[in-house]
PDB file of N, CA and C in Angstrom:
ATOM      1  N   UNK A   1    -140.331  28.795  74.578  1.00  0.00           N
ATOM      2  CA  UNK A   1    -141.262  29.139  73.526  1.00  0.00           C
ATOM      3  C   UNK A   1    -141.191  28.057  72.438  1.00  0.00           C
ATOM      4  N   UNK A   2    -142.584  27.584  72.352  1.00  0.00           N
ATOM      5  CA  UNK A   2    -142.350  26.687  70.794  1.00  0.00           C
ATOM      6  C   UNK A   2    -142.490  27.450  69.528  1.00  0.00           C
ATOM      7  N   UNK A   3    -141.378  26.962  68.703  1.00  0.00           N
ATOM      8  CA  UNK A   3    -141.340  27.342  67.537  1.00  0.00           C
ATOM      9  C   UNK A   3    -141.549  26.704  66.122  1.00  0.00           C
ATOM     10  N   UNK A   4    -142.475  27.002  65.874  1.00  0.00           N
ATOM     11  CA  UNK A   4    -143.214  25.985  64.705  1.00  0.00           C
ATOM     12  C   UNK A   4    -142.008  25.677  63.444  1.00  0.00           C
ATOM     13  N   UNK A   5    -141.460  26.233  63.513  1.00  0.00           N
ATOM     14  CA  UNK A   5    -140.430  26.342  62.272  1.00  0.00           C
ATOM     15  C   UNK A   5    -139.821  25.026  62.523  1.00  0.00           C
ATOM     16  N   UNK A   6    -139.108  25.766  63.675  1.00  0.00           N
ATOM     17  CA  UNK A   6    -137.958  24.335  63.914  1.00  0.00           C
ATOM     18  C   UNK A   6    -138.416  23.181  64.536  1.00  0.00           C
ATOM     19  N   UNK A   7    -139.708  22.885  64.564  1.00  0.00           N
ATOM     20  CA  UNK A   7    -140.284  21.293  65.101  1.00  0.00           C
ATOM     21  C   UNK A   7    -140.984  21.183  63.479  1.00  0.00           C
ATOM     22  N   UNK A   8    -141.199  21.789  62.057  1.00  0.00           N
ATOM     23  CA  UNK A   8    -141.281  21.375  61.334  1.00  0.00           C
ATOM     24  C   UNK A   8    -140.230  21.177  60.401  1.00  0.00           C
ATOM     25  N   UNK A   9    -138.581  22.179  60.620  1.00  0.00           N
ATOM     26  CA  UNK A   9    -138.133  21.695  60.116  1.00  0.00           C
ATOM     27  C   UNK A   9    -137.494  19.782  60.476  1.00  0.00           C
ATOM     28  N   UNK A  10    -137.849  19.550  62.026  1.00  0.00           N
ATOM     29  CA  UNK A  10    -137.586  18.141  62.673  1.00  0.00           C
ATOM     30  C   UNK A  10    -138.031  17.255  61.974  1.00  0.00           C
ATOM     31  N   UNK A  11    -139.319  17.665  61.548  1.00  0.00           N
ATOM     32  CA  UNK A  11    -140.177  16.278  60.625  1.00  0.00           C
ATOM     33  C   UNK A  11    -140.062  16.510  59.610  1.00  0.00           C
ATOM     34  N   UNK A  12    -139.299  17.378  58.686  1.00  0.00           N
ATOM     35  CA  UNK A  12    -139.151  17.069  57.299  1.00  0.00           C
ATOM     36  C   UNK A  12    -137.726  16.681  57.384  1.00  0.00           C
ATOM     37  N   UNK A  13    -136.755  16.530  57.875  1.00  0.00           N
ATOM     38  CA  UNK A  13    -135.160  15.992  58.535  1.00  0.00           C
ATOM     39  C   UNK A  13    -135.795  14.648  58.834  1.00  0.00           C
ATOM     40  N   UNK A  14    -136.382  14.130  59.281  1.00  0.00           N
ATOM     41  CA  UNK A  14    -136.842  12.662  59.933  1.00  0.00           C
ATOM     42  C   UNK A  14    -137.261  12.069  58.788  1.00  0.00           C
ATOM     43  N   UNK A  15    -138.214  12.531  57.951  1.00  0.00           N
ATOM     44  CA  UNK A  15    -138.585  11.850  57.006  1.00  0.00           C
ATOM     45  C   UNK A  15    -137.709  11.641  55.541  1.00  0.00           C
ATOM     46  N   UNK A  16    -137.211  12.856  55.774  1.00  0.00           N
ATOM     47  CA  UNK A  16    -135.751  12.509  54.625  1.00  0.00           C
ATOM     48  C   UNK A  16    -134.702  11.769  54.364  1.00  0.00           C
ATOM     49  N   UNK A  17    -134.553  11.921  55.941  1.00  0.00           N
ATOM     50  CA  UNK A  17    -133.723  10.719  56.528  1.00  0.00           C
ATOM     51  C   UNK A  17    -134.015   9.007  57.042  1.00  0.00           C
ATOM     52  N   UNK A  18    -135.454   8.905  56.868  1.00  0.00           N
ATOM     53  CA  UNK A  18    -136.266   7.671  56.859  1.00  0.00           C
ATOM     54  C   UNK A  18    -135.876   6.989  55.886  1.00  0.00           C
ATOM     55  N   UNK A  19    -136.336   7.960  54.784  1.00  0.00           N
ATOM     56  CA  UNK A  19    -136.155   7.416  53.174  1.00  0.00           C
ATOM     57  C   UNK A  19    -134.739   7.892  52.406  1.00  0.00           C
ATOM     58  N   UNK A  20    -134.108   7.481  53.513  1.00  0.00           N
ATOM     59  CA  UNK A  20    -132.522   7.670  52.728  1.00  0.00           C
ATOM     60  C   UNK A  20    -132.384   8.871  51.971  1.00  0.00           C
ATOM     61  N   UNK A  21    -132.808   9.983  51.754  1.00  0.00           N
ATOM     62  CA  UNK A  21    -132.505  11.126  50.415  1.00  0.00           C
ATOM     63  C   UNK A  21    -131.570  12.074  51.735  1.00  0.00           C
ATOM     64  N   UNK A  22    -130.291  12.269  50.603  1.00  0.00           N
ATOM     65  CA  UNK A  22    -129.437  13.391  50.976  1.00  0.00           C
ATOM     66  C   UNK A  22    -130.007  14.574  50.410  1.00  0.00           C
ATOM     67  N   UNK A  23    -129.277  15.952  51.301  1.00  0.00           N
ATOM     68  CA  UNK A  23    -129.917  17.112  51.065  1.00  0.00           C
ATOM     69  C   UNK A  23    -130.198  17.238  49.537  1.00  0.00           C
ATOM     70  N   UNK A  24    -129.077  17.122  48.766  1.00  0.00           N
ATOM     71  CA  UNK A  24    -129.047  17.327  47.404  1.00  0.00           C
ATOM     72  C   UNK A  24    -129.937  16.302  46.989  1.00  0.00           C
ATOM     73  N   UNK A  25    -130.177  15.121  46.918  1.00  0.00           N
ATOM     74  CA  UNK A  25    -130.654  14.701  46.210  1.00  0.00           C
ATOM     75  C   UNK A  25    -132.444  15.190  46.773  1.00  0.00           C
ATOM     76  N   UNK A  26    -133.194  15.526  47.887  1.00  0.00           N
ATOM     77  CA  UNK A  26    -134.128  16.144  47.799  1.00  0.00           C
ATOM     78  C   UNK A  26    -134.464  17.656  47.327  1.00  0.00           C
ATOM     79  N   UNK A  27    -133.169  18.390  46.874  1.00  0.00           N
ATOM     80  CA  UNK A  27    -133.398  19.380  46.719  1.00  0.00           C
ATOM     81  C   UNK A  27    -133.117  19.303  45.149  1.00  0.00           C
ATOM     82  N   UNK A  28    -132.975  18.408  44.013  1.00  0.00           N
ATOM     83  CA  UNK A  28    -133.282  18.296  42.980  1.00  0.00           C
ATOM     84  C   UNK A  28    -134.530  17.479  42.981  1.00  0.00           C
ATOM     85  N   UNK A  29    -134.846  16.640  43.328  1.00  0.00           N
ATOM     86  CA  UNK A  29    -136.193  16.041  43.335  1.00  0.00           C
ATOM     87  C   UNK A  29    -137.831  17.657  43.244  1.00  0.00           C
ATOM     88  N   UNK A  30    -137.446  18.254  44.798  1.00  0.00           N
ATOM     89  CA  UNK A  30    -138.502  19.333  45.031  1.00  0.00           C
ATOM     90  C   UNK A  30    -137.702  20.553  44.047  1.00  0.00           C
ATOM     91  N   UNK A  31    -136.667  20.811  43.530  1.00  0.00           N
ATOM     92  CA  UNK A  31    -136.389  22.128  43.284  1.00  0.00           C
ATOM     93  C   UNK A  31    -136.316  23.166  43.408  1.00  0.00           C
ATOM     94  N   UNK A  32    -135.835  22.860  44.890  1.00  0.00           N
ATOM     95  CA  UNK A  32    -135.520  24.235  45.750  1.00  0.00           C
ATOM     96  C   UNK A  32    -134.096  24.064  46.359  1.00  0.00           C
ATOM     97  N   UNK A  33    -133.573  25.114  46.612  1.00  0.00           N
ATOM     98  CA  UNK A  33    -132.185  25.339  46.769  1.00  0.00           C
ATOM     99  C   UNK A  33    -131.844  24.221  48.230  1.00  0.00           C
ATOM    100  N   UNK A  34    -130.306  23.474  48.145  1.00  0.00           N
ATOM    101  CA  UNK A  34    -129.942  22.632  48.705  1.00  0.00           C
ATOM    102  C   UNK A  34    -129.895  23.595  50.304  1.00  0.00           C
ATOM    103  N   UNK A  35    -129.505  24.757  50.564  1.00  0.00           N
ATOM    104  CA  UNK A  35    -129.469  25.991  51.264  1.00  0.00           C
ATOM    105  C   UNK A  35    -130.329  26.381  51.764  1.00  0.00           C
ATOM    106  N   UNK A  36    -131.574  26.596  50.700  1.00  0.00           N
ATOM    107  CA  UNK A  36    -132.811  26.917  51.694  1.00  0.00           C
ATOM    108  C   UNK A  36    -133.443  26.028  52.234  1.00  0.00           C
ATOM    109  N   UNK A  37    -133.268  24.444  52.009  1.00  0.00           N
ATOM    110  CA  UNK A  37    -133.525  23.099  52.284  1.00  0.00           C
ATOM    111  C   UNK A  37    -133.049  23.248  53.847  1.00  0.00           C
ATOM    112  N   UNK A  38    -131.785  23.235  53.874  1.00  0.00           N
ATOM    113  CA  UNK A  38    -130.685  22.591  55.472  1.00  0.00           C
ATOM    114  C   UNK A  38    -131.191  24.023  56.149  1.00  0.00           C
ATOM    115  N   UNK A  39    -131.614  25.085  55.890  1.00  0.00           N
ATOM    116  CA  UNK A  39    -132.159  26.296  56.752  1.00  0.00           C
ATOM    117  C   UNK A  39    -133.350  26.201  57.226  1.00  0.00           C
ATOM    118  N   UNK A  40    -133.940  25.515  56.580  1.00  0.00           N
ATOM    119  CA  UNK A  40    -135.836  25.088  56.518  1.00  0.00           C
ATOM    120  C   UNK A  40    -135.134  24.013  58.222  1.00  0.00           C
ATOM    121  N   UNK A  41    -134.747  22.771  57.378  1.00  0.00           N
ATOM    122  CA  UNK A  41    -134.587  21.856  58.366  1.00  0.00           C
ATOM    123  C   UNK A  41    -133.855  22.622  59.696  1.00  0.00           C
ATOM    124  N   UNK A  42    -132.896  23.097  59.855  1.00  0.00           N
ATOM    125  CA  UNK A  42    -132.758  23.663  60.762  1.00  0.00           C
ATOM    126  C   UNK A  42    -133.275  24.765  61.066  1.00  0.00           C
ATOM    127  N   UNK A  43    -134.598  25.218  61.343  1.00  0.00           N
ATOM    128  CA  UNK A  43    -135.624  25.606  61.391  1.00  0.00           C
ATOM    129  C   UNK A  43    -134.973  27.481  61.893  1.00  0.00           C
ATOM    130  N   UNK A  44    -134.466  27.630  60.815  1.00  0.00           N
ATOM    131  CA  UNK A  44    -133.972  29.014  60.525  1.00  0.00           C
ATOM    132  C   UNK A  44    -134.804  29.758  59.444  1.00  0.00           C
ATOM    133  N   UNK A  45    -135.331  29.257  58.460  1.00  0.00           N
ATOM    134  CA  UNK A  45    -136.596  29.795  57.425  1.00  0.00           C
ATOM    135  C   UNK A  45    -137.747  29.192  58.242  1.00  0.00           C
ATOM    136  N   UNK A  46    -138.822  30.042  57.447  1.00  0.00           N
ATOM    137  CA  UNK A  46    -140.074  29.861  57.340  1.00  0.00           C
ATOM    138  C   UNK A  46    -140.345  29.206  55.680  1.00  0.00           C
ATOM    139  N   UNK A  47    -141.057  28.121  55.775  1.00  0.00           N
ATOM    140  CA  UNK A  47    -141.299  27.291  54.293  1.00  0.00           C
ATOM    141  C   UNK A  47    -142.703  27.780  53.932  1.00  0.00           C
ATOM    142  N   UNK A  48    -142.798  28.891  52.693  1.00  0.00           N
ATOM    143  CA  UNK A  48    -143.969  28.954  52.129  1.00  0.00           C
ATOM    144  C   UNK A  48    -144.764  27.641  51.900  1.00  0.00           C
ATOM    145  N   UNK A  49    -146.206  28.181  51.798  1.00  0.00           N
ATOM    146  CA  UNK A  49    -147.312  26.842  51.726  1.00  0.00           C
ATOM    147  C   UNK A  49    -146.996  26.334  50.392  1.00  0.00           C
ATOM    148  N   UNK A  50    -146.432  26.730  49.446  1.00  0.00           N
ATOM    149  CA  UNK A  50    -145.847  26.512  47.863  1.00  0.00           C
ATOM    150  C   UNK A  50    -144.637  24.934  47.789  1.00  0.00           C
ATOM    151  N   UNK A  51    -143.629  26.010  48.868  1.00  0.00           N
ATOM    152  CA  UNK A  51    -142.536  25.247  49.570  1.00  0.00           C
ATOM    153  C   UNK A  51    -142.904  24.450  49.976  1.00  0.00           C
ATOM    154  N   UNK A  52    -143.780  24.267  50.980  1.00  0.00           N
ATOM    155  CA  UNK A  52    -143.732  22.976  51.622  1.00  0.00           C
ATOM    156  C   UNK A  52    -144.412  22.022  50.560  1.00  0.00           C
ATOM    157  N   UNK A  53    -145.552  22.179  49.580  1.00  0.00           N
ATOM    158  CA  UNK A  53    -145.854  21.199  49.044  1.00  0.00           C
ATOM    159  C   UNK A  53    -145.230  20.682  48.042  1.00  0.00           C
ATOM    160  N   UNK A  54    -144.445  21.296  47.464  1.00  0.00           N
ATOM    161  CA  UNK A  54    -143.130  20.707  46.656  1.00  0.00           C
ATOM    162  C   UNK A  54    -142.405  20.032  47.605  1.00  0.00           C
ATOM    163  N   UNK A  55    -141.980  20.337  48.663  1.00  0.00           N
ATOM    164  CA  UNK A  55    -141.203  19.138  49.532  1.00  0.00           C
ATOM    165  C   UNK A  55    -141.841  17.649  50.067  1.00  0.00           C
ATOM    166  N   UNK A  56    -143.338  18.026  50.402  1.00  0.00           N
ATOM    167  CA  UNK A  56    -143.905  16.860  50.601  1.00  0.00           C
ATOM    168  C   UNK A  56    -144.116  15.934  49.605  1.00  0.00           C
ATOM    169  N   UNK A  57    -144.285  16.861  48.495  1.00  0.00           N
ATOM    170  CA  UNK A  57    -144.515  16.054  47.109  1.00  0.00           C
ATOM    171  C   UNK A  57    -143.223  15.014  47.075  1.00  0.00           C
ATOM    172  N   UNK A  58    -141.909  16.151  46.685  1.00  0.00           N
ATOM    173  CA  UNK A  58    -140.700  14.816  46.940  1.00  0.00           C
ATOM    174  C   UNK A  58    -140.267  14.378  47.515  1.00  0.00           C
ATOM    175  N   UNK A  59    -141.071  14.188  49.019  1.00  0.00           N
ATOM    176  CA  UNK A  59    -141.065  12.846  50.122  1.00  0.00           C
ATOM    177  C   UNK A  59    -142.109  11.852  49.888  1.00  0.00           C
ATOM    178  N   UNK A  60    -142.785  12.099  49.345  1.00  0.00           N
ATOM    179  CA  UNK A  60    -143.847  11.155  48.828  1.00  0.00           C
ATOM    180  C   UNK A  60    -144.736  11.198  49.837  1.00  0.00           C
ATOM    181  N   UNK A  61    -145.243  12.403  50.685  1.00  0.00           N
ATOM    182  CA  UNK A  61    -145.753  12.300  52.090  1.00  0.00           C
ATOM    183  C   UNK A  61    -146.994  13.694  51.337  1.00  0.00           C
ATOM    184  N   UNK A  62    -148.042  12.997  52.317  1.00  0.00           N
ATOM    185  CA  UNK A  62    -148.998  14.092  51.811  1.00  0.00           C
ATOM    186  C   UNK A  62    -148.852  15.329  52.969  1.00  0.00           C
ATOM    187  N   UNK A  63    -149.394  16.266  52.344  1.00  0.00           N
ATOM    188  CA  UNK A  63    -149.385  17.788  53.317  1.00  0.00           C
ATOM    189  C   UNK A  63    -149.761  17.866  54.946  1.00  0.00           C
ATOM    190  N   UNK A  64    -150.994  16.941  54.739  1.00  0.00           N
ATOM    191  CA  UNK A  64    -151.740  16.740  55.869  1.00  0.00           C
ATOM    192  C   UNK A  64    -151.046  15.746  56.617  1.00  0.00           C
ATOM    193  N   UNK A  65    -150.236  14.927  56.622  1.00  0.00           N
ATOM    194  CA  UNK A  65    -149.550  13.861  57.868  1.00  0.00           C
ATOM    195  C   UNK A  65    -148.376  15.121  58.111  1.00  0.00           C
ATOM    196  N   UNK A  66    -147.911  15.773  57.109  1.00  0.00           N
ATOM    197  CA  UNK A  66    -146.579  16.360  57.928  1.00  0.00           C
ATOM    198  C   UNK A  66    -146.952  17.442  58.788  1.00  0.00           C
ATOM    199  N   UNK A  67    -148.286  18.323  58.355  1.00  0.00           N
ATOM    200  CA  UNK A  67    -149.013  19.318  59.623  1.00  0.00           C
ATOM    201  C   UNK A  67    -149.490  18.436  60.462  1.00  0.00           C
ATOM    202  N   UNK A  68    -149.956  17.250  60.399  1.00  0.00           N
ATOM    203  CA  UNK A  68    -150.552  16.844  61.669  1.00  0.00           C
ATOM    204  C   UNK A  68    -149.444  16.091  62.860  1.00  0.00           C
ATOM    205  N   UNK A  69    -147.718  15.403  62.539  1.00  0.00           N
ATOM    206  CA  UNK A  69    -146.688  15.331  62.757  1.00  0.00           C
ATOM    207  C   UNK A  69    -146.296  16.397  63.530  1.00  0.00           C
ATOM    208  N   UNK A  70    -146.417  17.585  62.825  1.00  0.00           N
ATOM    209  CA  UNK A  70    -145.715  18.867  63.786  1.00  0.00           C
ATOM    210  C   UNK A  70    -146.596  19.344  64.446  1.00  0.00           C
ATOM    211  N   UNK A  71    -148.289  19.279  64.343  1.00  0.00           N
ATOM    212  CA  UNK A  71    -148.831  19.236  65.323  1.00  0.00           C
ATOM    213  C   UNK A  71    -148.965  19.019  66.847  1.00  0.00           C
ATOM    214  N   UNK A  72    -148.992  17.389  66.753  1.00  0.00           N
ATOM    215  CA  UNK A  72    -148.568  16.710  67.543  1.00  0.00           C
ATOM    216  C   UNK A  72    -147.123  17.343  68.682  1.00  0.00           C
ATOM    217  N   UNK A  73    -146.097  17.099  67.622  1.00  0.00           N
ATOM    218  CA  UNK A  73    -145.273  17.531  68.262  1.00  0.00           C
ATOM    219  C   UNK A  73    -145.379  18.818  69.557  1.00  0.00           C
ATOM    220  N   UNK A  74    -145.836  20.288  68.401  1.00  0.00           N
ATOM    221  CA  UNK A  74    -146.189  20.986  68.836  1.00  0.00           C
ATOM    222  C   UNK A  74    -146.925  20.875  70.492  1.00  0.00           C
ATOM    223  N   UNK A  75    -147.860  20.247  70.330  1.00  0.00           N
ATOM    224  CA  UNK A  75    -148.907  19.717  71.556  1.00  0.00           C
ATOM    225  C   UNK A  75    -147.949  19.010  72.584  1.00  0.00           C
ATOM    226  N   UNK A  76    -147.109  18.112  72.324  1.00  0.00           N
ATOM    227  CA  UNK A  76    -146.030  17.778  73.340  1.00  0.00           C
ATOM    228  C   UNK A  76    -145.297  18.658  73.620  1.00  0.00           C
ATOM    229  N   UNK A  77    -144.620  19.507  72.948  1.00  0.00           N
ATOM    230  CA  UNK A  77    -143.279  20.423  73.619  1.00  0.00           C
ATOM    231  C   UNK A  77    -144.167  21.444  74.715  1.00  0.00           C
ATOM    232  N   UNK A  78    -145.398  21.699  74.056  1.00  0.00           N
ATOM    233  CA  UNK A  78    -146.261  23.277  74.977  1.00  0.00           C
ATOM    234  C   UNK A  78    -146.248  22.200  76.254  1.00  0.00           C
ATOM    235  N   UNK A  79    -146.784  21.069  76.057  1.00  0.00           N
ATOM    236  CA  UNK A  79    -147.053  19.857  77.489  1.00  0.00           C
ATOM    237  C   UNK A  79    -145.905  20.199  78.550  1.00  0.00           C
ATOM    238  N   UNK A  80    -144.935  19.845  77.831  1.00  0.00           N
ATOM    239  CA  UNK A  80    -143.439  19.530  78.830  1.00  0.00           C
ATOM    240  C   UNK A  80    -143.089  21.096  79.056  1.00  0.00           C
ATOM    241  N   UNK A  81    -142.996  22.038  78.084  1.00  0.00           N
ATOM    242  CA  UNK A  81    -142.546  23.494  78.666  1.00  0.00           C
ATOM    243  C   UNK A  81    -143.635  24.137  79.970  1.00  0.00           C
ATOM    244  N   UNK A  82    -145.312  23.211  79.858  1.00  0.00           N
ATOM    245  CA  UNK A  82    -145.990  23.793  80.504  1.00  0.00           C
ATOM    246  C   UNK A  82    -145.973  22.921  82.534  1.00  0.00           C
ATOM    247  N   UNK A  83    -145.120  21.804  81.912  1.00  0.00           N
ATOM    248  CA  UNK A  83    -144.941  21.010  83.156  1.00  0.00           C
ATOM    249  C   UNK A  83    -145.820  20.095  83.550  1.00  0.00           C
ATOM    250  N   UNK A  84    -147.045  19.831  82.467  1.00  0.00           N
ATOM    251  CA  UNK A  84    -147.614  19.008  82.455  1.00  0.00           C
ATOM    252  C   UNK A  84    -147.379  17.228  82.009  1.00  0.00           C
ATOM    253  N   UNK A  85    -146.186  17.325  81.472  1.00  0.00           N
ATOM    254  CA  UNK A  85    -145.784  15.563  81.369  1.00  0.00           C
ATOM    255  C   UNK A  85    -144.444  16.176  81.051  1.00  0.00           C
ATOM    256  N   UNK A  86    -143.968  14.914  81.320  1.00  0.00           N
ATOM    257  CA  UNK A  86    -142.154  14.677  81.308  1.00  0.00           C
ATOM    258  C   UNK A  86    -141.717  14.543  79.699  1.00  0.00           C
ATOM    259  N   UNK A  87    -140.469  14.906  80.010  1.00  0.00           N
ATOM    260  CA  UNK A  87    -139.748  15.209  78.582  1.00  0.00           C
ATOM    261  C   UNK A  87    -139.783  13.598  77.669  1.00  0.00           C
ATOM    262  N   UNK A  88    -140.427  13.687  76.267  1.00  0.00           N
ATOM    263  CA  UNK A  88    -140.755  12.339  75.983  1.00  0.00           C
ATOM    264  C   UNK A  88    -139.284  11.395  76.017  1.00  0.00           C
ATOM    265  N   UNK A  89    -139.615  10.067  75.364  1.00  0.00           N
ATOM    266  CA  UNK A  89    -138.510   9.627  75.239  1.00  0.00           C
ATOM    267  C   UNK A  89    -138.719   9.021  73.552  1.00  0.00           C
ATOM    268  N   UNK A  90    -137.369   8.413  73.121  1.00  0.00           N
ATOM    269  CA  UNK A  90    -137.391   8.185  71.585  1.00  0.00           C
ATOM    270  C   UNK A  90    -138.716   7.494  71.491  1.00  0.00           C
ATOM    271  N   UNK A  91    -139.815   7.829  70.959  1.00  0.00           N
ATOM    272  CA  UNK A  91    -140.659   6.637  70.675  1.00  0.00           C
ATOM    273  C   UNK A  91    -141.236   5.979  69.260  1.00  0.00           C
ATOM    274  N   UNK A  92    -139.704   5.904  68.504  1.00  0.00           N
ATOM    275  CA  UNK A  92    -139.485   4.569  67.033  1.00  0.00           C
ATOM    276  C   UNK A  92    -140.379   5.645  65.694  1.00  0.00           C
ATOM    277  N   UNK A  93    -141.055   6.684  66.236  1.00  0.00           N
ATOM    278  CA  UNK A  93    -142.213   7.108  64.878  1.00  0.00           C
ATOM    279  C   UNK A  93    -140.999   8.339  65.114  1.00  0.00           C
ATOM    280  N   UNK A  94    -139.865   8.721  63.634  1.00  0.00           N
ATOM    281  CA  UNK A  94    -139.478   9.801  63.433  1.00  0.00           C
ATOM    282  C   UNK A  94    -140.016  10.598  63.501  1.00  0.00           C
ATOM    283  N   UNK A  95    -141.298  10.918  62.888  1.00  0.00           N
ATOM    284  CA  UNK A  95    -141.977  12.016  63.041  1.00  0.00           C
ATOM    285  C   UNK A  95    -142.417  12.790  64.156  1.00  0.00           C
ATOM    286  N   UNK A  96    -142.062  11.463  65.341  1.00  0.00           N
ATOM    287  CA  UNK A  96    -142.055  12.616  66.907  1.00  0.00           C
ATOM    288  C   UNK A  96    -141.277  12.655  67.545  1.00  0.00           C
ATOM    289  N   UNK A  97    -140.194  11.941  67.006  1.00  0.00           N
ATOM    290  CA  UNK A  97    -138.728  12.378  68.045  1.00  0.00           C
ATOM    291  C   UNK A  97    -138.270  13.748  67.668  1.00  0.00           C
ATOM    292  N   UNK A  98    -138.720  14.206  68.164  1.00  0.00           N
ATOM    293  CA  UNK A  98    -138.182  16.087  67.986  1.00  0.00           C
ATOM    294  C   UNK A  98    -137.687  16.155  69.578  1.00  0.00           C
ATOM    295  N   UNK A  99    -136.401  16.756  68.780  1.00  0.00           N
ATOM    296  CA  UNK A  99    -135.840  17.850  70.126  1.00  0.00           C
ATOM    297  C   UNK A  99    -136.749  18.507  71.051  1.00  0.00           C
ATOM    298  N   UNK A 100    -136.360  18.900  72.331  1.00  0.00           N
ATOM    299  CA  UNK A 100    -137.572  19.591  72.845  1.00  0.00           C
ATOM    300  C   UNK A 100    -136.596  20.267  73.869  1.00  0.00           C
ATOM    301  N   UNK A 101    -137.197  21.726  73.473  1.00  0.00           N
ATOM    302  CA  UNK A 101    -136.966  22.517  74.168  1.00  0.00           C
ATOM    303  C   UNK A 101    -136.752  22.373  76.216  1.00  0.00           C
ATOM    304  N   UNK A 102    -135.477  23.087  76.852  1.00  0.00           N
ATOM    305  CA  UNK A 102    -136.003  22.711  78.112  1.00  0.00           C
ATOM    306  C   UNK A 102    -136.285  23.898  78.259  1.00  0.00           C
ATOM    307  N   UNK A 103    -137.370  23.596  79.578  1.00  0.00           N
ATOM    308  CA  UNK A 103    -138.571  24.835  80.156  1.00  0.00           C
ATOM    309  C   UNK A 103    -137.502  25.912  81.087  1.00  0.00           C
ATOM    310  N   UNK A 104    -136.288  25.461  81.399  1.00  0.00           N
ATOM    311  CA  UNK A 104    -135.770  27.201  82.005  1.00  0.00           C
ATOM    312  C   UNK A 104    -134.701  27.710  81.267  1.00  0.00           C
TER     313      UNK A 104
END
């Protein structure tokens, strides 16, 4: 099953980690708890639409590349769980190296 949570918390972890910011220091930047931050990323919360745009705000990333990022993603993991293409490989854009579920 894909789970939107945790392939968006992948691309907000990728991009944080692009641009060098430790948990704390993005979670004073957006002003949200360092806790509900590493739960988001490890895609254990759900990030209100509020949430997330305070986080994109202090990635400097607009709303729309990080839904269209986990999009994407999204569209690959259903691919490979559905057996329609092979499990990707690193390909250099953080924003789509996400973990991926295996199909059994």
């Amino acid at each position: 099953m894909v789970l939107f949570r945790r392939l968006l918390g992948d691309v907000l972890r990728a991009h944080r980690v692009e641009r060098g910011l430790t948990l704390r220091e993005l979670s004073q930047e957006a002003r949200v708890s360092l806790g509900y931050i590493s739960e988001i990323e490890r895609g254990q919360k759900e990030a209100s639409s509020e949430l997330l745009a305070s986080l994109c705000s202090a990635l400097d990333l607009p709303l729309s590349s990080v839904l269209r990022s986990v999009s994407d993603a999204v569209a690959v993991e259903e691919a490979v769980l559905a057996g329609a293409m092979p499990m990707p490989l690193a390909s250099g854009d953080p924003s789509l190296d996400t973990p991926v579920a295996s199909a059994a």
